[in-house]
Structure formats: structure tokens, C-alpha cells
C-alpha atoms as a PDB file:
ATOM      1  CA  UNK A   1     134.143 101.094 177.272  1.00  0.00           C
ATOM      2  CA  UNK A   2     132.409 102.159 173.756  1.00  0.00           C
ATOM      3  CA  UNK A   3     128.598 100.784 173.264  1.00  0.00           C
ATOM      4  CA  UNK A   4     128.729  97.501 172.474  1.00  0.00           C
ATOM      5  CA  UNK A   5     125.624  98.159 169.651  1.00  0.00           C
ATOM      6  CA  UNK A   6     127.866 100.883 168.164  1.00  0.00           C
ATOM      7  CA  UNK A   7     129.385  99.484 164.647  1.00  0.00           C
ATOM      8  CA  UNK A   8     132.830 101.962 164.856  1.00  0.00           C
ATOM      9  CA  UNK A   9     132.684 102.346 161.193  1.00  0.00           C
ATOM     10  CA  UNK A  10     129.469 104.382 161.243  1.00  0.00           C
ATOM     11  CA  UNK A  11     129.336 105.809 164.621  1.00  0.00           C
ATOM     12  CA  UNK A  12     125.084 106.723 166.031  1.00  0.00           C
ATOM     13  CA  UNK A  13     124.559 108.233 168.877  1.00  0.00           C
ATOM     14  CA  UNK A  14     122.921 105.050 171.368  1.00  0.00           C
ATOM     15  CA  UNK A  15     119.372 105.991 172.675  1.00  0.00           C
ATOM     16  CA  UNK A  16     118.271 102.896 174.712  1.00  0.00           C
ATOM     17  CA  UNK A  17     117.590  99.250 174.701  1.00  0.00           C
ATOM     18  CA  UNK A  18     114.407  97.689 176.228  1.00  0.00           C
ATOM     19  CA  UNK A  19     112.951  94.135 176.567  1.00  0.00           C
ATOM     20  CA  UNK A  20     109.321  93.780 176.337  1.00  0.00           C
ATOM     21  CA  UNK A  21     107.414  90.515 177.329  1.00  0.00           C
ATOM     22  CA  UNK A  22     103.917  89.639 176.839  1.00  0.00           C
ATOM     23  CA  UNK A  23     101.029  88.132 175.153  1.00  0.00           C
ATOM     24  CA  UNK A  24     102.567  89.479 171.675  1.00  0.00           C
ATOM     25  CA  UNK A  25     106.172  88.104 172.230  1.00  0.00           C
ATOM     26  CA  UNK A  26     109.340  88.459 173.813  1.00  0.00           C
ATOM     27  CA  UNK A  27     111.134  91.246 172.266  1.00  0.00           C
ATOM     28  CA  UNK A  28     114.708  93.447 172.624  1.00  0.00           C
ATOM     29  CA  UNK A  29     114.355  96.880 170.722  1.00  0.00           C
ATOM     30  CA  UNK A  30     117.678  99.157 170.751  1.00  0.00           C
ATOM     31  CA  UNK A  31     117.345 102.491 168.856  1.00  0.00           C
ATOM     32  CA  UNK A  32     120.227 104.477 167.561  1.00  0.00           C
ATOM     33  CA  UNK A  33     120.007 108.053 165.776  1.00  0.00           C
ATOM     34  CA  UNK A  34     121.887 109.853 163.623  1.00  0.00           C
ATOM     35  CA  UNK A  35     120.548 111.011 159.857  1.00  0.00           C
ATOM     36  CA  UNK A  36     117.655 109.303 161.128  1.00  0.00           C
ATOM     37  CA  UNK A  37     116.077 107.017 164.002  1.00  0.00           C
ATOM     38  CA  UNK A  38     117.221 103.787 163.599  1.00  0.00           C
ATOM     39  CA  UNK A  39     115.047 101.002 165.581  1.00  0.00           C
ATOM     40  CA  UNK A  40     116.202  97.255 165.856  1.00  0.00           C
ATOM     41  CA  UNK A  41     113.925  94.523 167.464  1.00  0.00           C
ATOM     42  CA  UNK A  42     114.991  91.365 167.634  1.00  0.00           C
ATOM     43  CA  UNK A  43     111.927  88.261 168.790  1.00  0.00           C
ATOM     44  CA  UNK A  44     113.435  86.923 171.487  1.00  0.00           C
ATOM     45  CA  UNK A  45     111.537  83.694 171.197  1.00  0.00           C
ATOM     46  CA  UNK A  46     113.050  82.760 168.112  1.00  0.00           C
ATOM     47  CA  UNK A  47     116.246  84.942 168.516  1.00  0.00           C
ATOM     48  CA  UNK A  48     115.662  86.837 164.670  1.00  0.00           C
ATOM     49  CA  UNK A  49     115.607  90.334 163.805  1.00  0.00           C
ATOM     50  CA  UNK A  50     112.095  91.849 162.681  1.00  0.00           C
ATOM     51  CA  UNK A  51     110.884  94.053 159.588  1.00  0.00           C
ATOM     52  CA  UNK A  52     110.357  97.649 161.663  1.00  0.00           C
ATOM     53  CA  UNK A  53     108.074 100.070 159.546  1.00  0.00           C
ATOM     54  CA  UNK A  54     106.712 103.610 160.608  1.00  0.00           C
ATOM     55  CA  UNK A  55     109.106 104.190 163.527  1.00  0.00           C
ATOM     56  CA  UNK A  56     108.507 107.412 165.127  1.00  0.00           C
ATOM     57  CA  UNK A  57     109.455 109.806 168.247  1.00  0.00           C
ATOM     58  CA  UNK A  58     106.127 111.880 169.687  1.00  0.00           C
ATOM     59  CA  UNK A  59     105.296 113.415 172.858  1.00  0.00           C
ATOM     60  CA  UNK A  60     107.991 111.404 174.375  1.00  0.00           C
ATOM     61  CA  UNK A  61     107.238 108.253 173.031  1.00  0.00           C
ATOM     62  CA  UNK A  62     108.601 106.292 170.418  1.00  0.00           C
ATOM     63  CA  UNK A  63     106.539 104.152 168.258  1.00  0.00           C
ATOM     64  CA  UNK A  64     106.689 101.625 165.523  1.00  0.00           C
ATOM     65  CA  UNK A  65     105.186  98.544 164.208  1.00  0.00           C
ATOM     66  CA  UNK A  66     107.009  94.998 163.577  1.00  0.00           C
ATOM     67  CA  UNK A  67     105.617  92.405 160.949  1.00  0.00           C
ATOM     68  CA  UNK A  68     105.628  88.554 161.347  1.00  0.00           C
ATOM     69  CA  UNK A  69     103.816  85.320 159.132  1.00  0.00           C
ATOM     70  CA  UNK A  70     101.728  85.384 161.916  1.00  0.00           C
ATOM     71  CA  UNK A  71     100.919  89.170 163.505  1.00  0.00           C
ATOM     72  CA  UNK A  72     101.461  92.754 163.010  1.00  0.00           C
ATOM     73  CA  UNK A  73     102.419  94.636 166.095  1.00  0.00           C
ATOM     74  CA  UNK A  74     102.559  98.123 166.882  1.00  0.00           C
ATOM     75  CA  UNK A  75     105.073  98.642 169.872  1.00  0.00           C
ATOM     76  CA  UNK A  76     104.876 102.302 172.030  1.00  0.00           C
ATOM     77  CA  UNK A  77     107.613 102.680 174.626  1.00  0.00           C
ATOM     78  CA  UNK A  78     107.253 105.533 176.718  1.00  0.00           C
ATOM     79  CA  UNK A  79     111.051 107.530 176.941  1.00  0.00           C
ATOM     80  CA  UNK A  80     110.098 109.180 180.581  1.00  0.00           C
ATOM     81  CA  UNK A  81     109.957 105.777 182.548  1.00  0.00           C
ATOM     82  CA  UNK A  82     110.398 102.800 179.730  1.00  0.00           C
ATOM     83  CA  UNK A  83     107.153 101.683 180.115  1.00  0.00           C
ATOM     84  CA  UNK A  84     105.951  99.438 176.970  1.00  0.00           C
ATOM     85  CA  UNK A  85     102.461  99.091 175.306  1.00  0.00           C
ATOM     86  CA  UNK A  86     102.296  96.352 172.755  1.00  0.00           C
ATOM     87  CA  UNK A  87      99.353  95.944 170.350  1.00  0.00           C
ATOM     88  CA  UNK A  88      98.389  93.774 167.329  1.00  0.00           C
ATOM     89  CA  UNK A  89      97.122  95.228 164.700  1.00  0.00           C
ATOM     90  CA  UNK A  90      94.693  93.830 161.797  1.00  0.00           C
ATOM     91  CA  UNK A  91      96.221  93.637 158.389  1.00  0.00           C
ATOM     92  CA  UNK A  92      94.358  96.604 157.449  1.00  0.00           C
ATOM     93  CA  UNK A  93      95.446  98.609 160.368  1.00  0.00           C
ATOM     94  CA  UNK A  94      99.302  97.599 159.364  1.00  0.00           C
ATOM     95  CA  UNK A  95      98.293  98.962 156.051  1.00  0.00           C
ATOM     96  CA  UNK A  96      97.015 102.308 156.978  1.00  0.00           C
ATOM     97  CA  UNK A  97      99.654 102.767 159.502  1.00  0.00           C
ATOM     98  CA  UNK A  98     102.852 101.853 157.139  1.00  0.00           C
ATOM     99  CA  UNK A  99     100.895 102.768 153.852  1.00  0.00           C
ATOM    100  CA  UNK A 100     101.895  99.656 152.568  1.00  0.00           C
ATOM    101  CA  UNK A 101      99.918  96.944 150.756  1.00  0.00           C
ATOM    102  CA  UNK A 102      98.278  93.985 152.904  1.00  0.00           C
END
């Protein structure tokens, strides 16, 4: 059976899914790749998909940060083990990180 996050019309390779709870929120991230990294995260608490900025693959981690109304989160998830460090960020940290205005 194919990956069920796989659209067949524009076939990415399937990385891994992961569910992070916490202070920050309840969230599902699945990341494809292909031309490019491709990260989803859906909030879990309200079941909608989030704005991802600044995703990124480092020294075996990927990273990226998520925007809400109410908080700006940068979300590490280490690809050795899956374990997940969630952190909110200031609006001026959000800005530095994504280079994009507050």
C-alpha cells in the first residue's frame, strides 16, 4: 500500500510524520521532499493546517517555525530518535528568523 500523504499526481519521496504535545499545542508535522523540503503541520487542537516559514534540515535535525493570532513557534525534531523541542518565539525573534515583517 502507497503512502497515504502521497498526492499520486506529484509523487515526494515521504520522510516522516510526528505528533508533538505540549505547553505550545498539539501538533502533527509530516515532511515530504522532492525539489525541496516540504513541511505540513496541522494544530491538532483545532484540527487546521499552519503557515510553516524557514523550514530547514541541519545536523540531523529539522527545524521550522509555525505562526498563529496568538504565538510564533519554532519546532526542532531531532531525525536520529524523533525527539521534539518546541519553543515560542517573540515577534521579533519570528522576524529575524523568517526575515519577515512583525
Amino acid at each position: 500500500m502507497g503512502n497515504p500523504y502521497q498526492d499520486p499526481e506529484n509523487p515526494r519521496p515521504f520522510l516522516g510524520e510526528w505528533e508533538t504535545h505540549g505547553a505550545f499545542g498539539d501538533f502533527r508535522v509530516i515532511v515530504t521532499a522532492g525539489e525541496g523540503l516540504s513541511v505540513r503541520c496541522t494544530d491538532l487542537r483545532v484540527n487546521a493546517d499552519l503557515d510553516v516559514y524557514d523550514q530547514r534540515i541541519a545536523f540531523n535535525q529539522l527545524s521550522f517555525v509555525t505562526r498563529t493570532d496568538s504565538q510564533n513557534v519554532l519546532h526542532t525534531i531531532r531525525l536520529d530518535d524523533g525527539n521534539v523541542l518546541n519553543y515560542q518565539l517573540t515577534i521579533g525573534q519570528f522576524a529575524r528568523r523568517t526575515n519577515k515583517g512583525a
